[in-house]
Every structure is written in C-alpha cells, then in structure tokens.
PDB file of N, CA and C in Angstrom:
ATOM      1  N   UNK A   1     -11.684 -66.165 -13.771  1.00  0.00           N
ATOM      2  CA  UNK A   1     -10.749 -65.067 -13.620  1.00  0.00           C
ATOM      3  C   UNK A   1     -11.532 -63.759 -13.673  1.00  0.00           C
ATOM      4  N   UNK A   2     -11.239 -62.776 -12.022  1.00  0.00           N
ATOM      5  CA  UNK A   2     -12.234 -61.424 -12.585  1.00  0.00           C
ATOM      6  C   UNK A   2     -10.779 -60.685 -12.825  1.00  0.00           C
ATOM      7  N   UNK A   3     -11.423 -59.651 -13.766  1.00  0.00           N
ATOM      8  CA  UNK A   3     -10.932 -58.468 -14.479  1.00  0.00           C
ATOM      9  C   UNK A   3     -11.258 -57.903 -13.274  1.00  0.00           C
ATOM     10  N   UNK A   4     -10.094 -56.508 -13.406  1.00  0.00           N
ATOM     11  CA  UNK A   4      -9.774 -55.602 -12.057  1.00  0.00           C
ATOM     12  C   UNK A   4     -10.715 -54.360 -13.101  1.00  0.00           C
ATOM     13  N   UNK A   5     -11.232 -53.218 -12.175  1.00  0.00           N
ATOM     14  CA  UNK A   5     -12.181 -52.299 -13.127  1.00  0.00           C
ATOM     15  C   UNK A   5     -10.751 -51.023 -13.906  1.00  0.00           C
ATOM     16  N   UNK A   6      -9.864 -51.414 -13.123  1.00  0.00           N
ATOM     17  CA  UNK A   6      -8.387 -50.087 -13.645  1.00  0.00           C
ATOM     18  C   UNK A   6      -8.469 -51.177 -15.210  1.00  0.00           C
ATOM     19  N   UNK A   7      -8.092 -52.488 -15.119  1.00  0.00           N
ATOM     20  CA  UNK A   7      -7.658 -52.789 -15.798  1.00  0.00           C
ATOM     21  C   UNK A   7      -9.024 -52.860 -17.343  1.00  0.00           C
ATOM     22  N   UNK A   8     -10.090 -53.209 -17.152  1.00  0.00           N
ATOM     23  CA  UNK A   8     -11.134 -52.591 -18.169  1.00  0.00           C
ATOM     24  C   UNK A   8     -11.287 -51.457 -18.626  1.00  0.00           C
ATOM     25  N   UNK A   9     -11.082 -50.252 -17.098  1.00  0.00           N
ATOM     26  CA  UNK A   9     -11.502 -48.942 -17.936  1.00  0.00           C
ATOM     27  C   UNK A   9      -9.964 -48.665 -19.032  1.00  0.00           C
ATOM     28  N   UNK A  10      -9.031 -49.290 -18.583  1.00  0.00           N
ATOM     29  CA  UNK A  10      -7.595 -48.745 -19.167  1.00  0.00           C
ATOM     30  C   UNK A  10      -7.377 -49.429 -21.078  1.00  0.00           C
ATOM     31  N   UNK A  11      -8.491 -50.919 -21.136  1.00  0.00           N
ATOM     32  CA  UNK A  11      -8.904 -51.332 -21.899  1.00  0.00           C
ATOM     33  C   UNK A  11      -9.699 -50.784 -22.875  1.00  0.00           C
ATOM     34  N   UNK A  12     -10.510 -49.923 -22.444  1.00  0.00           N
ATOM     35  CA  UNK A  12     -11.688 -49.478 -23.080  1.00  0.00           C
ATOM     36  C   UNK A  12     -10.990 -48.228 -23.546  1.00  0.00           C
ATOM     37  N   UNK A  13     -10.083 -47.546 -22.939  1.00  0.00           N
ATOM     38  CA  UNK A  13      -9.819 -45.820 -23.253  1.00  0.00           C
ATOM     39  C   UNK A  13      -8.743 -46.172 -23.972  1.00  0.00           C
ATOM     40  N   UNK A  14      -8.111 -47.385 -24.312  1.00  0.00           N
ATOM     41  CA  UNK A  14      -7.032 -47.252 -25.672  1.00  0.00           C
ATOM     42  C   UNK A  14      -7.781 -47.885 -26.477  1.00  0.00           C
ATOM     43  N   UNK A  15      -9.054 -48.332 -26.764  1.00  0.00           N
ATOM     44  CA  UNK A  15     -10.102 -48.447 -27.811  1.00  0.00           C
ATOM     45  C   UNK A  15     -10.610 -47.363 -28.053  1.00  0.00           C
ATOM     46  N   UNK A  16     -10.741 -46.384 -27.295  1.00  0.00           N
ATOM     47  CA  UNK A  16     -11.515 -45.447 -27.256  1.00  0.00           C
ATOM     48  C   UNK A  16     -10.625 -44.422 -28.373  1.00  0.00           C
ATOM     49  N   UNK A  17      -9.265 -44.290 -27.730  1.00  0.00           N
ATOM     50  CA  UNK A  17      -8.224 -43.819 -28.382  1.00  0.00           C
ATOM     51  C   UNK A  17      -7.723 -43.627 -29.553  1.00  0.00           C
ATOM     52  N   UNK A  18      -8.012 -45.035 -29.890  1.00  0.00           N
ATOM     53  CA  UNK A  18      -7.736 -45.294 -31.033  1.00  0.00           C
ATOM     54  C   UNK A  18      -8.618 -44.852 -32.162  1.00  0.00           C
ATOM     55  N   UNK A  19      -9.841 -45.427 -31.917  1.00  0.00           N
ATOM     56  CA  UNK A  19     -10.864 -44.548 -32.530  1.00  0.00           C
ATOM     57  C   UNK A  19     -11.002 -43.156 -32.976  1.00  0.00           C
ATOM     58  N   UNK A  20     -10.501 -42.520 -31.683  1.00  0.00           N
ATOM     59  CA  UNK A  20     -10.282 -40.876 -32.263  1.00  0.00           C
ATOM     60  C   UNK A  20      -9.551 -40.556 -32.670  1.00  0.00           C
ATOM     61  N   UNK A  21      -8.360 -41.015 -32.511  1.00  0.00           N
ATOM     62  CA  UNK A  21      -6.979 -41.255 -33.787  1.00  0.00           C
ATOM     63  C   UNK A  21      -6.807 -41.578 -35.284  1.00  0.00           C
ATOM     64  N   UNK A  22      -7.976 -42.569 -35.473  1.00  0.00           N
ATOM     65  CA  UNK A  22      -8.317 -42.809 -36.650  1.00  0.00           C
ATOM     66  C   UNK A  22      -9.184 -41.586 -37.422  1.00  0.00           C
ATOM     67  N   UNK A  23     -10.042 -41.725 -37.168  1.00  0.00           N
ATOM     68  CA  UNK A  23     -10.744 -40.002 -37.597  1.00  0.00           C
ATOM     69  C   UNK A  23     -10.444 -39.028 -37.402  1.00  0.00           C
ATOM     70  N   UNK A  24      -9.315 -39.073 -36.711  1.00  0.00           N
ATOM     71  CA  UNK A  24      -8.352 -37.826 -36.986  1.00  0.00           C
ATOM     72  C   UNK A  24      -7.644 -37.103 -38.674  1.00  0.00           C
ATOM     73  N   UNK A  25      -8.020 -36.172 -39.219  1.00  0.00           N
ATOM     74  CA  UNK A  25      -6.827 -35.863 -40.132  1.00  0.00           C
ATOM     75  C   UNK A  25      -5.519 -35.729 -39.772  1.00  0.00           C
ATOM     76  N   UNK A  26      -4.740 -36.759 -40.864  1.00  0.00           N
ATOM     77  CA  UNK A  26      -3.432 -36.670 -40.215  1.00  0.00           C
ATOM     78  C   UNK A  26      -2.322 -34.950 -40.462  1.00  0.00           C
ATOM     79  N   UNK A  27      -2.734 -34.464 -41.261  1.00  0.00           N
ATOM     80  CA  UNK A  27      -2.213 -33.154 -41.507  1.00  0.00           C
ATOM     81  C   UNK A  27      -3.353 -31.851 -41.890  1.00  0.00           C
ATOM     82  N   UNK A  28      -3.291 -31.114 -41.983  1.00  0.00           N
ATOM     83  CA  UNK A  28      -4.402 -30.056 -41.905  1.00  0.00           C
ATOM     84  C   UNK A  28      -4.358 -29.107 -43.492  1.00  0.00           C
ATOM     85  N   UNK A  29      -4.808 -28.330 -44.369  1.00  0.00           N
ATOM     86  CA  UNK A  29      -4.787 -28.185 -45.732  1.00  0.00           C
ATOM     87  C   UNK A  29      -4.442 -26.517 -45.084  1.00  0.00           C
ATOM     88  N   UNK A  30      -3.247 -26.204 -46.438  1.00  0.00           N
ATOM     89  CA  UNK A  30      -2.469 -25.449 -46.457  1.00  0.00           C
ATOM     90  C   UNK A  30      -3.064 -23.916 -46.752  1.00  0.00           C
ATOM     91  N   UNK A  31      -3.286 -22.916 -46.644  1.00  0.00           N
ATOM     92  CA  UNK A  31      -3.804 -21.642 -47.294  1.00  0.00           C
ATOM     93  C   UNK A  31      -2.993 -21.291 -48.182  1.00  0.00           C
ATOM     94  N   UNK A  32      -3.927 -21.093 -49.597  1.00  0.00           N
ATOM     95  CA  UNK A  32      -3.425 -20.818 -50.576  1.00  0.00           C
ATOM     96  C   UNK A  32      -2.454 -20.015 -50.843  1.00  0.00           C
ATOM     97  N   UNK A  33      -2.405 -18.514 -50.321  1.00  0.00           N
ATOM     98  CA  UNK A  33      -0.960 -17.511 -50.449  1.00  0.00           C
ATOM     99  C   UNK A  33       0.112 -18.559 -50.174  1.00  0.00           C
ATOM    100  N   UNK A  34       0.232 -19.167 -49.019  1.00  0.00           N
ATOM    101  CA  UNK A  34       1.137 -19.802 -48.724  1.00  0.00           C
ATOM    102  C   UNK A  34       2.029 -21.194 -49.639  1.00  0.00           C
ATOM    103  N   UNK A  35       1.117 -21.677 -50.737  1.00  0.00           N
ATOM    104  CA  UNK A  35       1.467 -22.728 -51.839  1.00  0.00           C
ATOM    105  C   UNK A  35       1.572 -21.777 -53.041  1.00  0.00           C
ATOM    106  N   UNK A  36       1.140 -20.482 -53.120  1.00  0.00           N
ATOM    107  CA  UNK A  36       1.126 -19.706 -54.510  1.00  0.00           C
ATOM    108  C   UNK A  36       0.297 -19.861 -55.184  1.00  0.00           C
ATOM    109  N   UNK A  37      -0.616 -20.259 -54.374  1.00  0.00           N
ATOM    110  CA  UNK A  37      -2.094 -20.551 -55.539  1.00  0.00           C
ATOM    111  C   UNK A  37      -2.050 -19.500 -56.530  1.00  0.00           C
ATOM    112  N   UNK A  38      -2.361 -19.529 -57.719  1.00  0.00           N
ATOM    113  CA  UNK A  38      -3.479 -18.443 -58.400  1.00  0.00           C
ATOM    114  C   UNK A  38      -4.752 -19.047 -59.432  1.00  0.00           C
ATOM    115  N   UNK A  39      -5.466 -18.532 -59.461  1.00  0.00           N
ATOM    116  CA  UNK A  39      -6.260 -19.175 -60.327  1.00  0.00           C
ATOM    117  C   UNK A  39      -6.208 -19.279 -61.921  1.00  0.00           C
ATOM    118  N   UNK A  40      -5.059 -19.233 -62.585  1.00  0.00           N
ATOM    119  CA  UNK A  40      -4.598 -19.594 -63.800  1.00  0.00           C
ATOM    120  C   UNK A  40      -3.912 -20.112 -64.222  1.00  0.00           C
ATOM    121  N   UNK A  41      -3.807 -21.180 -65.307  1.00  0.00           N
ATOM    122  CA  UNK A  41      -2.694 -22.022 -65.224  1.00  0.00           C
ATOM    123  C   UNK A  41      -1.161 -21.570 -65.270  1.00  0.00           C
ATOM    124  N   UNK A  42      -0.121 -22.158 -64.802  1.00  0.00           N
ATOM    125  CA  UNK A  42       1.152 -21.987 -65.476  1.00  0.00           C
ATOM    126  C   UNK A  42       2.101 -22.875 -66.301  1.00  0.00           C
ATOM    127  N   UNK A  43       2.547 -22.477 -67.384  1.00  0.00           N
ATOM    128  CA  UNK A  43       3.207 -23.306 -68.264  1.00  0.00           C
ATOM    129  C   UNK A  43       2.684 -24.725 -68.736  1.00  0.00           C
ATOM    130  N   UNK A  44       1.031 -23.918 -69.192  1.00  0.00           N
ATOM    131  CA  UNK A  44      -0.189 -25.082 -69.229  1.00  0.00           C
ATOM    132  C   UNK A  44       0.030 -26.652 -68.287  1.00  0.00           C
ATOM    133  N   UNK A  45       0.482 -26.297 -66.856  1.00  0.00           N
ATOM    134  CA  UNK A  45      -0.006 -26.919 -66.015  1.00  0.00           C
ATOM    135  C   UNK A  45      -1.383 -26.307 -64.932  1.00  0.00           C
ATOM    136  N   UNK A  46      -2.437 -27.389 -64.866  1.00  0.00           N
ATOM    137  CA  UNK A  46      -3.559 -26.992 -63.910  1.00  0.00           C
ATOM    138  C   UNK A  46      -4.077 -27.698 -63.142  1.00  0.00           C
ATOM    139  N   UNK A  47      -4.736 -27.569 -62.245  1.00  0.00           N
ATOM    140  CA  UNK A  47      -5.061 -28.154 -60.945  1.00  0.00           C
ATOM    141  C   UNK A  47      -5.796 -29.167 -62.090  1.00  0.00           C
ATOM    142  N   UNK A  48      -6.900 -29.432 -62.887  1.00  0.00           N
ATOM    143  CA  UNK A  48      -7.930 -30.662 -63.262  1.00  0.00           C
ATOM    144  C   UNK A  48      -6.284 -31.685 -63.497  1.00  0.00           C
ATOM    145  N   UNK A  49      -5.686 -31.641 -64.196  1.00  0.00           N
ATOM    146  CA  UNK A  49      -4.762 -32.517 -64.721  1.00  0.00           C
ATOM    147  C   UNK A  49      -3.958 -32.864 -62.998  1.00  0.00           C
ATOM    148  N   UNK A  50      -3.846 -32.548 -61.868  1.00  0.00           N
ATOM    149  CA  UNK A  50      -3.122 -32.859 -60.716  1.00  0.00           C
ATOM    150  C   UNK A  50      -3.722 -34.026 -60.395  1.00  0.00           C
ATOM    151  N   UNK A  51      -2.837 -34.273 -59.183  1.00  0.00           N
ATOM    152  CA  UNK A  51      -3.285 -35.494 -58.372  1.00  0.00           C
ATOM    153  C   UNK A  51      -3.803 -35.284 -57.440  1.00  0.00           C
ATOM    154  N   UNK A  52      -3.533 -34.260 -56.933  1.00  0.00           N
ATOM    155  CA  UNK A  52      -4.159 -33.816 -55.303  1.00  0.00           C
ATOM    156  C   UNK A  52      -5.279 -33.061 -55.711  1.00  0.00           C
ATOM    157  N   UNK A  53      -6.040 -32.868 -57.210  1.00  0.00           N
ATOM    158  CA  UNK A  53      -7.577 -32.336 -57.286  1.00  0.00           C
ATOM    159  C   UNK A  53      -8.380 -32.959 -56.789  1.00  0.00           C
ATOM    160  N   UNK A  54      -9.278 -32.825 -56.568  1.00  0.00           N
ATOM    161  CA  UNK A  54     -10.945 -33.496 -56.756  1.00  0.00           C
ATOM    162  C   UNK A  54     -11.533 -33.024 -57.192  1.00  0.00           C
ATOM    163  N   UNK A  55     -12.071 -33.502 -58.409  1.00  0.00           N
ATOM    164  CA  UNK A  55     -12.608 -33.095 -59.278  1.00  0.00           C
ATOM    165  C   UNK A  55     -14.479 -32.955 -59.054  1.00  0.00           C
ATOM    166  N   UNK A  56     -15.050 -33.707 -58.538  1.00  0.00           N
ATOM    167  CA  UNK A  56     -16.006 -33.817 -58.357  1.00  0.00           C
ATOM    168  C   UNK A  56     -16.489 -32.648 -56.999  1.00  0.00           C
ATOM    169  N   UNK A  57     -15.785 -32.018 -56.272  1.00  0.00           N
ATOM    170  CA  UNK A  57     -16.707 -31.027 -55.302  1.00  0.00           C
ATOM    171  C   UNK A  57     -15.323 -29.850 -55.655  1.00  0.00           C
ATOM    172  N   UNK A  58     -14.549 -30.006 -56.516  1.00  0.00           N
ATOM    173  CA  UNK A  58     -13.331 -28.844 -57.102  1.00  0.00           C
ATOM    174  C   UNK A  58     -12.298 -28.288 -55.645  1.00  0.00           C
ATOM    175  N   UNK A  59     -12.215 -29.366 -55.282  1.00  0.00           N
ATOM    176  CA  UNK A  59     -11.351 -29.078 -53.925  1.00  0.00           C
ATOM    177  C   UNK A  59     -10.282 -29.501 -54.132  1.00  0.00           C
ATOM    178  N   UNK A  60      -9.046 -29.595 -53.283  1.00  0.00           N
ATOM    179  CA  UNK A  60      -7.684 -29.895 -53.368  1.00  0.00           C
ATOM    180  C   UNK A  60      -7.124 -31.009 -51.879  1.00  0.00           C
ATOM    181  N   UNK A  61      -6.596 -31.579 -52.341  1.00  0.00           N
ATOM    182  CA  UNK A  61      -6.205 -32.724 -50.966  1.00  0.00           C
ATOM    183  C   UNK A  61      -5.235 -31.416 -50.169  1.00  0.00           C
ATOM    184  N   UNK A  62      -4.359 -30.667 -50.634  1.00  0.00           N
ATOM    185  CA  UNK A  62      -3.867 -30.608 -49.939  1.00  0.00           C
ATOM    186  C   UNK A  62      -3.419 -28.433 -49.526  1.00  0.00           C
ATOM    187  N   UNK A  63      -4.820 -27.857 -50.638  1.00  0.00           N
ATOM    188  CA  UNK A  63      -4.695 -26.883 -50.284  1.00  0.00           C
ATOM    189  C   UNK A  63      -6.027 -26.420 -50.088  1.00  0.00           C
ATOM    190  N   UNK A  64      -6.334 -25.566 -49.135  1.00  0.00           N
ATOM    191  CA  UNK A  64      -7.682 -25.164 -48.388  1.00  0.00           C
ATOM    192  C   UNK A  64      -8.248 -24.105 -49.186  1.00  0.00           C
ATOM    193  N   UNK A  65      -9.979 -24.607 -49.032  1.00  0.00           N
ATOM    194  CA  UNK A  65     -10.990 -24.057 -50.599  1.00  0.00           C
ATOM    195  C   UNK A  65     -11.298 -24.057 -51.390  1.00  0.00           C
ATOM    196  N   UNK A  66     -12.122 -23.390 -52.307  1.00  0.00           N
ATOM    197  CA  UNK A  66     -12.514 -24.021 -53.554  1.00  0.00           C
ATOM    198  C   UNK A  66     -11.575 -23.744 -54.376  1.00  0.00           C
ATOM    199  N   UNK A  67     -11.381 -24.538 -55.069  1.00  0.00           N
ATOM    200  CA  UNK A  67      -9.955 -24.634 -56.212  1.00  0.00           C
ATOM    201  C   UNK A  67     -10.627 -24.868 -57.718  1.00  0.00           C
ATOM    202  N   UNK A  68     -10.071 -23.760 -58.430  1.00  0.00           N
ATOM    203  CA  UNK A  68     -10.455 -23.805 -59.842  1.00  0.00           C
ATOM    204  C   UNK A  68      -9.715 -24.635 -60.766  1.00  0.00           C
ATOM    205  N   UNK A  69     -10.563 -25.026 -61.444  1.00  0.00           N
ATOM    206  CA  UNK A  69     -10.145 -26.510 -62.553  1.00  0.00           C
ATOM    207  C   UNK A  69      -8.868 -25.837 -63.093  1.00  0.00           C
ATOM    208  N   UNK A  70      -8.669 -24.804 -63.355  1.00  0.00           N
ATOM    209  CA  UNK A  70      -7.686 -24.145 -64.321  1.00  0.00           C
ATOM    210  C   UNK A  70      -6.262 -23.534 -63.556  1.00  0.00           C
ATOM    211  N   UNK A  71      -6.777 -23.604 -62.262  1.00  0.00           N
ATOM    212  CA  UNK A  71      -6.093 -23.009 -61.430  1.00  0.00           C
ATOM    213  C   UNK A  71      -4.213 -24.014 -61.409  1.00  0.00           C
ATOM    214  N   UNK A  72      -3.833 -23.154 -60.576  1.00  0.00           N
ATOM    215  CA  UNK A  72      -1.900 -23.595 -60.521  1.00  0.00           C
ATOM    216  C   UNK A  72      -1.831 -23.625 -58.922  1.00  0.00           C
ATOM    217  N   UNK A  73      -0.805 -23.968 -58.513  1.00  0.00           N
ATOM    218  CA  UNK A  73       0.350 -24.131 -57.036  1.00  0.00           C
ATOM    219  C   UNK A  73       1.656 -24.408 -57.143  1.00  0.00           C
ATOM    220  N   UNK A  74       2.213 -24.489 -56.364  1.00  0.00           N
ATOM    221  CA  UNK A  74       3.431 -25.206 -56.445  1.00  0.00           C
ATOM    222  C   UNK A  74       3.885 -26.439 -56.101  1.00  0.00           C
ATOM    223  N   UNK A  75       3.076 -27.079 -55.452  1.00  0.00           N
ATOM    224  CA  UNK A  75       3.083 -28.351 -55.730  1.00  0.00           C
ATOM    225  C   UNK A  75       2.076 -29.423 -56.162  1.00  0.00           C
ATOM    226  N   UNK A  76       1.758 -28.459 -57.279  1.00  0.00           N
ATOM    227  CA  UNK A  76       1.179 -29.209 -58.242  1.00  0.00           C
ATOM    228  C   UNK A  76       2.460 -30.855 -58.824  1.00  0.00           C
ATOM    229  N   UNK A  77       1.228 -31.508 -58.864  1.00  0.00           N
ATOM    230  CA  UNK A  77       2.138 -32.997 -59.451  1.00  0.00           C
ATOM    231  C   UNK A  77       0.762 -33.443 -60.762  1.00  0.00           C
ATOM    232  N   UNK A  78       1.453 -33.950 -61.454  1.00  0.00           N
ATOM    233  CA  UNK A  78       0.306 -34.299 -62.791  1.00  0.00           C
ATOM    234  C   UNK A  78       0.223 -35.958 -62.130  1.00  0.00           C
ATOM    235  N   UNK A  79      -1.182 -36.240 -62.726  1.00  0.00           N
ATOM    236  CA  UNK A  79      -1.631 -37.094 -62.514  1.00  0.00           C
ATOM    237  C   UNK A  79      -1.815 -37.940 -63.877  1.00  0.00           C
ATOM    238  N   UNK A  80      -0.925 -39.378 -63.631  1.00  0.00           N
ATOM    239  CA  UNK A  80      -0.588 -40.162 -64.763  1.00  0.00           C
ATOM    240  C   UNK A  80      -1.936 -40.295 -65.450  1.00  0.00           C
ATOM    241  N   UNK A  81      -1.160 -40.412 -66.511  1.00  0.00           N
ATOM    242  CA  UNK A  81      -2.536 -41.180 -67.663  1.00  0.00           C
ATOM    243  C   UNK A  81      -2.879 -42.038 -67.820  1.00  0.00           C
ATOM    244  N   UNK A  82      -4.245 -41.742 -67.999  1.00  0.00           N
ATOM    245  CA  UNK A  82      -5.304 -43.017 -67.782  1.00  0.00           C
ATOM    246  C   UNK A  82      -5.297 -43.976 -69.305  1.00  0.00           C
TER     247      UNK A  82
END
C-alpha cells in the first residue's frame, strides 16, 4: 500500500502541531497593578505561604516578575500544610 504525499505531509503537520501546542503556555502571567500586588503582607497573609509561589527563583505561577516572599495579591490562596 503507497501513502499519497497530501496524505503524509497532512500526517506530519498535525504531529508537528501538536508539538507546538504542547509547549505552548496555556495562559500568559498577569501584571501586577492589575492583581493588586504590593510588596507587604496583608492580614499576615504572604506570597512564601501561597500556592502559586516559587519559592526557589521568588516568582509567581500566575503573576509577572519578581515577587517578594512577604509580598500580597488578591488571589493569593495558602498553601496546605505540610
């Protein structure tokens, strides 16, 4: 059985597709004015205690820049205990 070349290249470019879909970010990180960042806690809630920190390069899943351990947002969520 030969393969038609429409039907390989059409093979190959939804592999191809897919691929760049995958390494795609699925949503893009928010600028801070816009979540209320500030860099101090509120009502001793802070970004280290969240879920969306990272702690290790002090970034945020889901707000854009460097984010201080101490820092607040508004959708801050605490991150259960270990």
């Amino acid at each position: 059985m030969k393969f038609s070349t429409r039907r390989v290249f059409l093979k190959y470019m939804a592999i191809l597709g897919l691929g760049v879909w995958s390494t795609t970010p699925l949503y893009a990180k928010a600028a801070k004015d816009k979540l209320k960042y500030q860099d101090t806690p509120k009502d001793g809630k802070k970004c280290v205690d969240c879920v969306h920190f990272l702690a290790a390069t002090n970034e945020c899943k889901v707000v854009d820049g460097s984010i201080s351990p101490d820092g607040w947002c508004m959708i801050y969520l605490e991150a259960p205990k270990k």
